[in-house]
Protein backbone atom coordinates (compact mmCIF):
# COMPACT_ATOMS: atom_id res chain seq x y z
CA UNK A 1 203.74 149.49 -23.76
CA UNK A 2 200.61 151.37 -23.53
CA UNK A 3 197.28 150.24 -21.93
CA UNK A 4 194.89 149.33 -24.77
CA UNK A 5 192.36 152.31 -23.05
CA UNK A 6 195.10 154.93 -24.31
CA UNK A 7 195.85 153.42 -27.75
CA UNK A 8 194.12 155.47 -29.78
CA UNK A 9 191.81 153.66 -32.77
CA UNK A 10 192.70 153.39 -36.22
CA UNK A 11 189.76 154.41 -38.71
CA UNK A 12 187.67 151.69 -39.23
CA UNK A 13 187.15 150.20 -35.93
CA UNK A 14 185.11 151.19 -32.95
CA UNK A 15 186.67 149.61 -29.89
CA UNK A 16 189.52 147.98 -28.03
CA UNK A 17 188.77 144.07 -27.24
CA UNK A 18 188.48 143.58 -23.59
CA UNK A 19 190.58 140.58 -22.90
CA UNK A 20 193.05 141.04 -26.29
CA UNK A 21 193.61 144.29 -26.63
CA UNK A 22 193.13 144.83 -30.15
CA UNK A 23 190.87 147.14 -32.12
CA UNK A 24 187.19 145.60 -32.96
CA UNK A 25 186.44 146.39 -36.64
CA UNK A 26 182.80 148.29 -37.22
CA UNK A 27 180.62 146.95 -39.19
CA UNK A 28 179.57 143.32 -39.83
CA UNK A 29 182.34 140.81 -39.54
CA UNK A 30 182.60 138.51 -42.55
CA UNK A 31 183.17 134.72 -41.31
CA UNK A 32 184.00 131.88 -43.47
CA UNK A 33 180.66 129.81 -44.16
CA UNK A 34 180.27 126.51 -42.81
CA UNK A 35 179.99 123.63 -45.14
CA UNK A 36 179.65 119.67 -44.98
CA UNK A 37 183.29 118.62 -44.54
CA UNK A 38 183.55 121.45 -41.37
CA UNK A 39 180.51 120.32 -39.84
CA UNK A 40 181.65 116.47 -40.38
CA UNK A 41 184.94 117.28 -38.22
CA UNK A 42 183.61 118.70 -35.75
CA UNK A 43 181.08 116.55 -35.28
CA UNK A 44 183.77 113.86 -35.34
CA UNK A 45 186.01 115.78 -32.60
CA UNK A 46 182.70 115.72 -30.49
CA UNK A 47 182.82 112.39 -30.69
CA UNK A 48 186.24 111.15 -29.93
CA UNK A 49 185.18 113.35 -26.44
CA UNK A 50 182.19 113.03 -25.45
CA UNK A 51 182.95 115.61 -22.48
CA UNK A 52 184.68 118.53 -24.26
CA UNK A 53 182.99 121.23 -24.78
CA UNK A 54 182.70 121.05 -28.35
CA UNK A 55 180.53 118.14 -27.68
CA UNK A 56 178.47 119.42 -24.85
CA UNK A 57 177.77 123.04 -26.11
CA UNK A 58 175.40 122.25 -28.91
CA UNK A 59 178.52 123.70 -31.20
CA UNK A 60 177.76 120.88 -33.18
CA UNK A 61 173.87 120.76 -33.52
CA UNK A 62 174.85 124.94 -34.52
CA UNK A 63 177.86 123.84 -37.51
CA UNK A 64 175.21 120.99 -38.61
CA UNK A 65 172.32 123.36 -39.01
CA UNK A 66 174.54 125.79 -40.32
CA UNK A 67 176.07 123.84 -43.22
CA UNK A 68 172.44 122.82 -44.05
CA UNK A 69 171.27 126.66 -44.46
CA UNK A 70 174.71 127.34 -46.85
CA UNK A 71 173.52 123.89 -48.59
CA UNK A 72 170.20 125.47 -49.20
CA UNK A 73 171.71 129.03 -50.06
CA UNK A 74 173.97 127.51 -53.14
């Protein structure tokens, strides 16, 4: 198999990932918005443990806020 530094790159993407291996696309990178229900389960994961690190990043203060800026966009 070859290293991911030899592979050359497809069209369309302008890098090799570090830790996977696989091409990073150029451009913006399209994510799925975050909405109500999303932010409600994760919100609910941080709860059931207090110490993972869903619950002590801010991850959910960041899916809250951001499910009340798509709210606001529709």
């Amino acid at each position: 198999m070859a290293d991911a530094i030899d592979t050359p790159l497809a069209a369309g993407f302008s890098a090799v990932g570090v830790m996977s291996g696989r091409p990073i696309p150029k451009g913006p990178i399209m994510s799925t918005p975050m909405h109500r229900e999303a932010a409600a389960r994760i919100a609910h994961a941080a709860e059931r443990d207090p110490d993972s690190d869903t619950a002590t990043s801010g991850f959910v203060d960041r899916a809250d806020a951001a499910a009340e800026r798509n709210d606001n966009d529709d």
